[in-house]
C-alpha atoms as a PDB file:
ATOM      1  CA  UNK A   1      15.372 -20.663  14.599  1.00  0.00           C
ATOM      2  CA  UNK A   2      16.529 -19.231  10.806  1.00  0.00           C
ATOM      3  CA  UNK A   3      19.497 -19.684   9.441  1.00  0.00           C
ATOM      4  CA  UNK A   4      20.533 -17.906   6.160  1.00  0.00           C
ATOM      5  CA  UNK A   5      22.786 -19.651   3.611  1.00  0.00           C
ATOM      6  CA  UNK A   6      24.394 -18.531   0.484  1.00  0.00           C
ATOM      7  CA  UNK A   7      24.304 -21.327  -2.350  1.00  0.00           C
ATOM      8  CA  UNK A   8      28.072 -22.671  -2.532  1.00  0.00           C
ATOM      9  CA  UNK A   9      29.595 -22.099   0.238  1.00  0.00           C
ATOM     10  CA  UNK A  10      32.209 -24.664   1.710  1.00  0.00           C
ATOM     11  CA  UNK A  11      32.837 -22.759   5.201  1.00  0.00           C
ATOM     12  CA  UNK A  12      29.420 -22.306   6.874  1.00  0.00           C
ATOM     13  CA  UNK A  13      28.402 -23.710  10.119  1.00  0.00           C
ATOM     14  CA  UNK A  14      24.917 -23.932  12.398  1.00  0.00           C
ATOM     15  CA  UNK A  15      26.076 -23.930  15.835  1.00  0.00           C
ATOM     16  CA  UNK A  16      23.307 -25.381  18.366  1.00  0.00           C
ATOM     17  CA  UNK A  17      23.131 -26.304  21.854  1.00  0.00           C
ATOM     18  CA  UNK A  18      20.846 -29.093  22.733  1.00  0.00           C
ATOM     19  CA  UNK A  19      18.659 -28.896  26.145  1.00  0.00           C
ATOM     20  CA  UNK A  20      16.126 -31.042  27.808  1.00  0.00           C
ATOM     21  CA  UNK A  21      12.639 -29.286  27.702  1.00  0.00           C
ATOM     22  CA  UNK A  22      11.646 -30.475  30.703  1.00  0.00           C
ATOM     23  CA  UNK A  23      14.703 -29.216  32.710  1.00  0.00           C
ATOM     24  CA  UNK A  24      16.574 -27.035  30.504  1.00  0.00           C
ATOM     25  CA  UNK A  25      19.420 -28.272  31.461  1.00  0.00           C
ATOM     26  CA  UNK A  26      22.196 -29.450  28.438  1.00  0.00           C
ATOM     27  CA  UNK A  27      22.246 -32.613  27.453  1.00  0.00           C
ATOM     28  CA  UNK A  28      25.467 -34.355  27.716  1.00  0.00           C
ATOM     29  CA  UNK A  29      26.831 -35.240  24.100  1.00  0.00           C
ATOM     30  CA  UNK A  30      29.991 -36.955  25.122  1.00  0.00           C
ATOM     31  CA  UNK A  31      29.037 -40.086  24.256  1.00  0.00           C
ATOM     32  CA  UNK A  32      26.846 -39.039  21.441  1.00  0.00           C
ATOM     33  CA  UNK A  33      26.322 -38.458  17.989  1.00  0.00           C
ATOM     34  CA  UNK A  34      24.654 -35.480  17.061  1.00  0.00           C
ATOM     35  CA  UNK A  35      23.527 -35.181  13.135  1.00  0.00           C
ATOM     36  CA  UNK A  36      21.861 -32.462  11.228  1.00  0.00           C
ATOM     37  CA  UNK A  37      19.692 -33.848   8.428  1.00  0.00           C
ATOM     38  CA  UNK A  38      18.949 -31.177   5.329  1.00  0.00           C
ATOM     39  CA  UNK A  39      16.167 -31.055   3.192  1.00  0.00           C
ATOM     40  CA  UNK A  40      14.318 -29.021   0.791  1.00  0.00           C
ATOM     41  CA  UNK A  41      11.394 -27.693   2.791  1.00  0.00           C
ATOM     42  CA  UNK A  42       8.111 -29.585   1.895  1.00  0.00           C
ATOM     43  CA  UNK A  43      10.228 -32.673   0.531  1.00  0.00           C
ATOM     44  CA  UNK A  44      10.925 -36.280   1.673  1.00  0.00           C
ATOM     45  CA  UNK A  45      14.143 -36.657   0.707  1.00  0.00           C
ATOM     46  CA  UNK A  46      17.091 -35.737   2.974  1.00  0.00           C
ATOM     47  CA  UNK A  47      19.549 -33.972   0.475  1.00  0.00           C
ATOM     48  CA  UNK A  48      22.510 -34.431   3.200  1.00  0.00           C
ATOM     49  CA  UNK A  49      22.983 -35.750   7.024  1.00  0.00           C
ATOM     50  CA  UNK A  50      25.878 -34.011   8.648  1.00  0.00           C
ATOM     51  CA  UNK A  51      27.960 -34.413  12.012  1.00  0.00           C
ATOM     52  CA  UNK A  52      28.866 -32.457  14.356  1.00  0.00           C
ATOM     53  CA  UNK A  53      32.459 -31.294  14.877  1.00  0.00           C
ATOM     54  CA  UNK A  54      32.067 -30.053  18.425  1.00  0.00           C
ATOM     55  CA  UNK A  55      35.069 -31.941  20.129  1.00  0.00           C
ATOM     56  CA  UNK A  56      35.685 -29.759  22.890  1.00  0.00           C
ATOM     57  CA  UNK A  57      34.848 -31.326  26.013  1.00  0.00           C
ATOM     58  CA  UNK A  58      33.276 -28.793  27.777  1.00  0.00           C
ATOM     59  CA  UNK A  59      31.252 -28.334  24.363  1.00  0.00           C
ATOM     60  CA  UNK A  60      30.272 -31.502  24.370  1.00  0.00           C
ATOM     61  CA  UNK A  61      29.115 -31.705  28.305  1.00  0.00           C
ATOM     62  CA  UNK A  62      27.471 -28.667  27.675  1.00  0.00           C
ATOM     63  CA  UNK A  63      25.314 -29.579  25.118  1.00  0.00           C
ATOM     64  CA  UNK A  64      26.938 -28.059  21.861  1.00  0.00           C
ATOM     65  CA  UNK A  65      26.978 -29.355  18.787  1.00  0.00           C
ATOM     66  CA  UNK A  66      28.666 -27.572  15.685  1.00  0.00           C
ATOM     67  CA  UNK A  67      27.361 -28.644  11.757  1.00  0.00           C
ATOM     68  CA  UNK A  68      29.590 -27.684   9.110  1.00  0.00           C
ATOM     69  CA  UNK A  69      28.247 -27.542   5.651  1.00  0.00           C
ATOM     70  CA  UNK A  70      31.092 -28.785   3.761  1.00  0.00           C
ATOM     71  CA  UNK A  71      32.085 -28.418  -0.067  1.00  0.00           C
ATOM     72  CA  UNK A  72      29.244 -29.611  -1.824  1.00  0.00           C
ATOM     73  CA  UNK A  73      26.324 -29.526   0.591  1.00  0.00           C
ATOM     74  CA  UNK A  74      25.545 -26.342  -0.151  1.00  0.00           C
ATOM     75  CA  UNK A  75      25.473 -26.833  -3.985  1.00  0.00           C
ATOM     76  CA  UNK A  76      21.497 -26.526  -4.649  1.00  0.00           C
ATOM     77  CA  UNK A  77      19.005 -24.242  -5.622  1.00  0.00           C
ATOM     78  CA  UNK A  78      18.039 -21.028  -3.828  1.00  0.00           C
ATOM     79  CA  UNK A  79      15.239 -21.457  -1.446  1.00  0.00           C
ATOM     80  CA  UNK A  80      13.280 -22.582   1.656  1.00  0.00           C
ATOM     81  CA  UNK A  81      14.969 -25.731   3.446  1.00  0.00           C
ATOM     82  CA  UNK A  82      14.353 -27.567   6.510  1.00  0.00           C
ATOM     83  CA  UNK A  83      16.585 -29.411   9.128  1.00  0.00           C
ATOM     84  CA  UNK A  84      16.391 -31.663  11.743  1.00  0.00           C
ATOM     85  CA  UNK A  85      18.888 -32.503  14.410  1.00  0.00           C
ATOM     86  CA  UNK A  86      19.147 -35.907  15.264  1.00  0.00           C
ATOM     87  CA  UNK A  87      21.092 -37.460  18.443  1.00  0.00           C
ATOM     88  CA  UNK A  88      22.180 -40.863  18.855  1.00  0.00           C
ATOM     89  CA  UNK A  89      23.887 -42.153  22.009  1.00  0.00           C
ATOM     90  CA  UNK A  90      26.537 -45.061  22.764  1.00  0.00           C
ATOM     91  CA  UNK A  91      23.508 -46.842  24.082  1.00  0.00           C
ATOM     92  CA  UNK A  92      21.851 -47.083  20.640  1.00  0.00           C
ATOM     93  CA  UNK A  93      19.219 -44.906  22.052  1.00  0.00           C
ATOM     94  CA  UNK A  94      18.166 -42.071  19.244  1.00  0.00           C
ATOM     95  CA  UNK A  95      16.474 -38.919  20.270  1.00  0.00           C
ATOM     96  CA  UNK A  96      15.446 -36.244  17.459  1.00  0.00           C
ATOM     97  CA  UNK A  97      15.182 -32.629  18.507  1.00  0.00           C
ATOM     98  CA  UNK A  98      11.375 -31.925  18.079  1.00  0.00           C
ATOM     99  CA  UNK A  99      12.260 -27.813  16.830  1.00  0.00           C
ATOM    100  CA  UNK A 100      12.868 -27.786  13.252  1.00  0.00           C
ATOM    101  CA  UNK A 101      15.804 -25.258  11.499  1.00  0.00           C
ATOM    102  CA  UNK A 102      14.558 -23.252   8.802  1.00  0.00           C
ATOM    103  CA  UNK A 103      16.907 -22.625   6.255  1.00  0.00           C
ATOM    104  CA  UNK A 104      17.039 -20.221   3.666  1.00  0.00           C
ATOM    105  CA  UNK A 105      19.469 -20.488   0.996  1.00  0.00           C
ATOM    106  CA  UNK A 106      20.160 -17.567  -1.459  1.00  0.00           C
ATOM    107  CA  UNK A 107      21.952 -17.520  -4.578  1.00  0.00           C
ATOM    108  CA  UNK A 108      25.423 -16.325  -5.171  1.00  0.00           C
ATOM    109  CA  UNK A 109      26.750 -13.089  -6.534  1.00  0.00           C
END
């Protein structure tokens, strides 16, 4: 998956849904934590970790998580990033979504 950016913005949003591979069935996120980590693509250093917002229940059973970049986390450079989404449940159990994002940010007018 791609996901095109413009440097600045306060409003965007990646919307994913989370299945099992094995099944492909949704995996429940009521009782869950999703997070998108950001980073500048061949870097080690996470530039931001966001959370989802996805608080409707049949969202949330249904695998849905929403990641809104908020007012400074798109305040970088142009380019090719990389994220990673990152699920931890009431348990303390953390499971990371093995499919990267690509992200491409592009300057501003």
């Amino acid at each position: 998956m791609t996901v095109y950016l413009v440097q600045g913005d306060a409003g965007s949003q990646v919307k994913a849904t989370i299945t099992r591979e094995d099944t492909g069935s949704a995996v429940d996120l009521t009782d869950a934590t999703p997070r998108l980590k950001f980073k500048k693509k061949n870097t080690d250093t996470v530039l931001t970790t966001i959370t989802s917002t996805a608080s409707s229940p049949s969202d949330l059973q249904g695998g849905v998580a929403v990641f809104e970049f908020g007012s400074s986390a798109l305040d970088i450079s142009p380019g090719a990033y990389i994220g990673e989404i990152e699920v931890t449940f009431d348990s303390g159990n953390i499971e990371t979504v093995y499919e990267q994002i690509d992200i491409v940010v592009r300057e501003d007018y």
